[in-house]
Protein backbone atom coordinates (compact mmCIF):
# COMPACT_ATOMS: atom_id res chain seq x y z
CA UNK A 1 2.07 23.99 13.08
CA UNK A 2 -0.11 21.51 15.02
CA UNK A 3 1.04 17.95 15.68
CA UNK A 4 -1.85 16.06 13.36
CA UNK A 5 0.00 18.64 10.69
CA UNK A 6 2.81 17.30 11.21
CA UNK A 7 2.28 14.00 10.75
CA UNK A 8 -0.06 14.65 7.61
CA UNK A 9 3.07 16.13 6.23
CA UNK A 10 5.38 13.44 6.84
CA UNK A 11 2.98 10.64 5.55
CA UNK A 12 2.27 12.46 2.79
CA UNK A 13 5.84 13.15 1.77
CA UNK A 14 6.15 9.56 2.67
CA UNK A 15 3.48 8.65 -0.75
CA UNK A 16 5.43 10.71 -2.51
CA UNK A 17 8.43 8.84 -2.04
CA UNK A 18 6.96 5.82 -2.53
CA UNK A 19 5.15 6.75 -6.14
CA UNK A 20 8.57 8.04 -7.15
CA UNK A 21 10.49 5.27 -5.83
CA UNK A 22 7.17 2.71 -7.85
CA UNK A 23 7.81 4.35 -11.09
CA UNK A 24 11.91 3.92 -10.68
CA UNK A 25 11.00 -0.06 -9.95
CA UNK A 26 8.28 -0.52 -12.41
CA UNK A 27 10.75 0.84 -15.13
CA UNK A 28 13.81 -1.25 -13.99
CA UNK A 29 11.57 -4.43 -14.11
CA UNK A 30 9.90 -3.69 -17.58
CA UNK A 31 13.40 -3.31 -18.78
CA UNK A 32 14.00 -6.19 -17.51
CA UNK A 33 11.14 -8.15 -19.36
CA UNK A 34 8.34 -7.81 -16.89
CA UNK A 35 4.81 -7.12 -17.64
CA UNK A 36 1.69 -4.90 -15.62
CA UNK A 37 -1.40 -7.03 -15.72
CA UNK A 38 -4.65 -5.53 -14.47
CA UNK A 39 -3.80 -2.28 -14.95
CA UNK A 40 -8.07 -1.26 -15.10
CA UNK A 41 -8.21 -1.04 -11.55
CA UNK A 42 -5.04 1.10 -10.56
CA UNK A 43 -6.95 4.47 -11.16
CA UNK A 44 -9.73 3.16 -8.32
CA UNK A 45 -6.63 2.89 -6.61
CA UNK A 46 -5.32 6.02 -6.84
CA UNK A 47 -8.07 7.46 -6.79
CA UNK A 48 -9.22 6.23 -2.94
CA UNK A 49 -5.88 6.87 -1.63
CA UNK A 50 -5.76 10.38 -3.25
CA UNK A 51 -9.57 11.15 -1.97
CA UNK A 52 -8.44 9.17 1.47
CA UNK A 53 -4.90 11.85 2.18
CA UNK A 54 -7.05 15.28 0.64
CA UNK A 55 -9.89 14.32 3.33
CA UNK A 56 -7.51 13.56 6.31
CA UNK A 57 -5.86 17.22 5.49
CA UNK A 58 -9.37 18.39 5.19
CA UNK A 59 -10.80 17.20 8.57
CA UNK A 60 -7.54 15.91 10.79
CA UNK A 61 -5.59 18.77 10.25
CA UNK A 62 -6.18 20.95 13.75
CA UNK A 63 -6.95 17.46 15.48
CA UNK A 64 -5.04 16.48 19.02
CA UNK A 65 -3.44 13.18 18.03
CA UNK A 66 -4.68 10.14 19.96
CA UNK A 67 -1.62 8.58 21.03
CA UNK A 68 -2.34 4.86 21.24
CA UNK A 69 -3.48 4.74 17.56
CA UNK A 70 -0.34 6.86 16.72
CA UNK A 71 1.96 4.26 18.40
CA UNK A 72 -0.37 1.29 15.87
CA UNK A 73 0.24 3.64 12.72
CA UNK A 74 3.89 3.91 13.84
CA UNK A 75 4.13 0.14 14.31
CA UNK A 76 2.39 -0.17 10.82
CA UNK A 77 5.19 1.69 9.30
CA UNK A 78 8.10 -0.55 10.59
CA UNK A 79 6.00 -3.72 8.85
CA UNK A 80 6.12 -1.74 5.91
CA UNK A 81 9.57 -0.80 5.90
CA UNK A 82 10.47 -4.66 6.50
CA UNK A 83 7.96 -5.16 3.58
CA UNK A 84 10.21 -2.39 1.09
CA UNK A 85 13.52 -4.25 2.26
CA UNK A 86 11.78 -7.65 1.59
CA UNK A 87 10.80 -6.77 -1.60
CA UNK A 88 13.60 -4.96 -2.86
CA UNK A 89 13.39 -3.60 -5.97
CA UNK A 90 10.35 -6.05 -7.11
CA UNK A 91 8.32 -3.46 -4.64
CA UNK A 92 6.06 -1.15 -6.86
CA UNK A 93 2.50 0.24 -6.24
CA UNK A 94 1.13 -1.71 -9.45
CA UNK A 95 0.92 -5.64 -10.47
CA UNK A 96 4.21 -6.31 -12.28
CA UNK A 97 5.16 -9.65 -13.01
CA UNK A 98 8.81 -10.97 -13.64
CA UNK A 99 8.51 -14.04 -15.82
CA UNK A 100 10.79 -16.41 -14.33
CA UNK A 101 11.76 -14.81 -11.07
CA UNK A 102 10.76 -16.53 -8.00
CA UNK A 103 8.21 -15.40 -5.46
CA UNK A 104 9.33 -13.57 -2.83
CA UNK A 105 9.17 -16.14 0.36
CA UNK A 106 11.88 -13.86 3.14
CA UNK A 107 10.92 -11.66 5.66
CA UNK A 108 6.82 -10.77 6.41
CA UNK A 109 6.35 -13.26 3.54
CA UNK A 110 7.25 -16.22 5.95
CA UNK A 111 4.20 -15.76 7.42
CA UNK A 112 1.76 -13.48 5.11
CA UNK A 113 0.88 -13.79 1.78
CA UNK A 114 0.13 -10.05 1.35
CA UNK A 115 1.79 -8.26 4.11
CA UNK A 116 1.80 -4.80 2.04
CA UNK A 117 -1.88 -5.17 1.89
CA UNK A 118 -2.24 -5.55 5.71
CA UNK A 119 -0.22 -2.49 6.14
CA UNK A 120 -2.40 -0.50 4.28
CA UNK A 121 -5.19 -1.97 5.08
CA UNK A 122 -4.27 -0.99 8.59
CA UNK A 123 -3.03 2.97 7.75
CA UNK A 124 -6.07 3.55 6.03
CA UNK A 125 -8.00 2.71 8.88
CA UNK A 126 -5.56 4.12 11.98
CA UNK A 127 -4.19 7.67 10.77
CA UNK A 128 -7.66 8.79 10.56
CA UNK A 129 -8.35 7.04 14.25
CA UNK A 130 -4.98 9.14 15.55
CA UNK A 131 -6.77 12.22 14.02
CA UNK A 132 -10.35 11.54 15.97
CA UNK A 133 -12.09 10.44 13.07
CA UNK A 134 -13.38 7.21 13.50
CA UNK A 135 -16.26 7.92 10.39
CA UNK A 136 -13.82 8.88 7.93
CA UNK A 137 -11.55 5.46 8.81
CA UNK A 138 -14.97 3.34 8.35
CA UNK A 139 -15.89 4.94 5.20
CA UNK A 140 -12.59 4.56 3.68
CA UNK A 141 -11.54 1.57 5.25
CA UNK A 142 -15.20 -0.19 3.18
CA UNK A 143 -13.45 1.65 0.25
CA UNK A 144 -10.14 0.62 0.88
CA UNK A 145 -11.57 -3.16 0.72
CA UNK A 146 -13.41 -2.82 -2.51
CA UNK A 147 -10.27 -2.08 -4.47
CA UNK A 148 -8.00 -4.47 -2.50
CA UNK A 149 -10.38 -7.48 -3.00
CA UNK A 150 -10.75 -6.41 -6.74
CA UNK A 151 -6.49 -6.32 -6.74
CA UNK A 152 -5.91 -9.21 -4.54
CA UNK A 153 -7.88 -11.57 -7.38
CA UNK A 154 -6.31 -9.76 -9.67
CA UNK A 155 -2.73 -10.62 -8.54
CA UNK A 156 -3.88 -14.04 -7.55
CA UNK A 157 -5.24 -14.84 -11.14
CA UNK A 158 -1.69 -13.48 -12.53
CA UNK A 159 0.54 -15.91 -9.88
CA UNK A 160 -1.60 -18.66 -10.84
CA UNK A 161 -1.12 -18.21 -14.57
CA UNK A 162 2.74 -18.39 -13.62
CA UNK A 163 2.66 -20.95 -12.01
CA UNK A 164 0.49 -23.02 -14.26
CA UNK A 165 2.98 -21.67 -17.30
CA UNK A 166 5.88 -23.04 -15.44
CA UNK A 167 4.62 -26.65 -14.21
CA UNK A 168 3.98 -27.19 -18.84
């Protein structure tokens, strides 16, 4: 087993986890009274991030790792555990909203309004750079963007609706 197999294991056991561990939260929080809005653009989602691990096993697989962009997509992944612990159980790979419950302000939030989003804007565009494949990271990190800028309104348009239903 090579190294760059290694890691494409562990990262993609890693979005396994986290699907599982989505659906678990987005269950708990509809029982709870929450609500998915813009649900039309989660299969774009999927589907880059799907397209974006099958290529990187495709192409990166027999790669030597390049060790500077390993020790970025390693930093990456402590911002996204501190993003996961921020969150807590609100964390889930789709826009649920909690009527009433308060934004989350603690940890990365202090400082970023979408830390999740720069961590995978960032893994999107390093694990293919630690595999030698700076094409692949451009072409999926212009992908990557499309669907983010179409969520990011999304969930902006959705927080704004709260908060304008709360101030009346």
């Amino acid at each position: 087993m090579t190294l760059a197999t290694l890691l494409l294991a562990v990262v993609t056991a890693e979005r396994l986890a986290e699907l599982w561990i989505a659906r678990r939260h987005t269950a708990a929080l509809i029982g709870r009274g929450a609500f998915e809005v813009a649900a039309g653009h989660y299969p774009a989602i999927v589907a880059v991030h799907t397209a974006w691990l099958a290529g990187l096993w495709i192409f990166g697989w027999s790669q030597p790792i390049q060790w500077g962009w390993l020790a970025v997509f390693v930093a990456l992944q402590g911002l996204r555990l501190w993003v996961l612990k921020s969150l807590g159980e609100r964390w889930t790979t789709r826009i649920v909203i909690l009527p009433g419950a308060p934004l989350i302000t603690e940890g990365p939030y202090r400082f970023l309004s979408h830390p999740n989003y720069v961590v995978v804007i960032g893994e999107i565009a390093t694990l293919p750079l630690c595999l030698g494949l700076p094409l692949f990271a451009l072409i999926f990190s212009v992908a990557n963007a499309i669907v983010l800028t179409i969520r990011i309104r999304a969930e902006g348009a959705a927080l704004r609706g709260l908060r304008h239903a709360a101030r009346q």
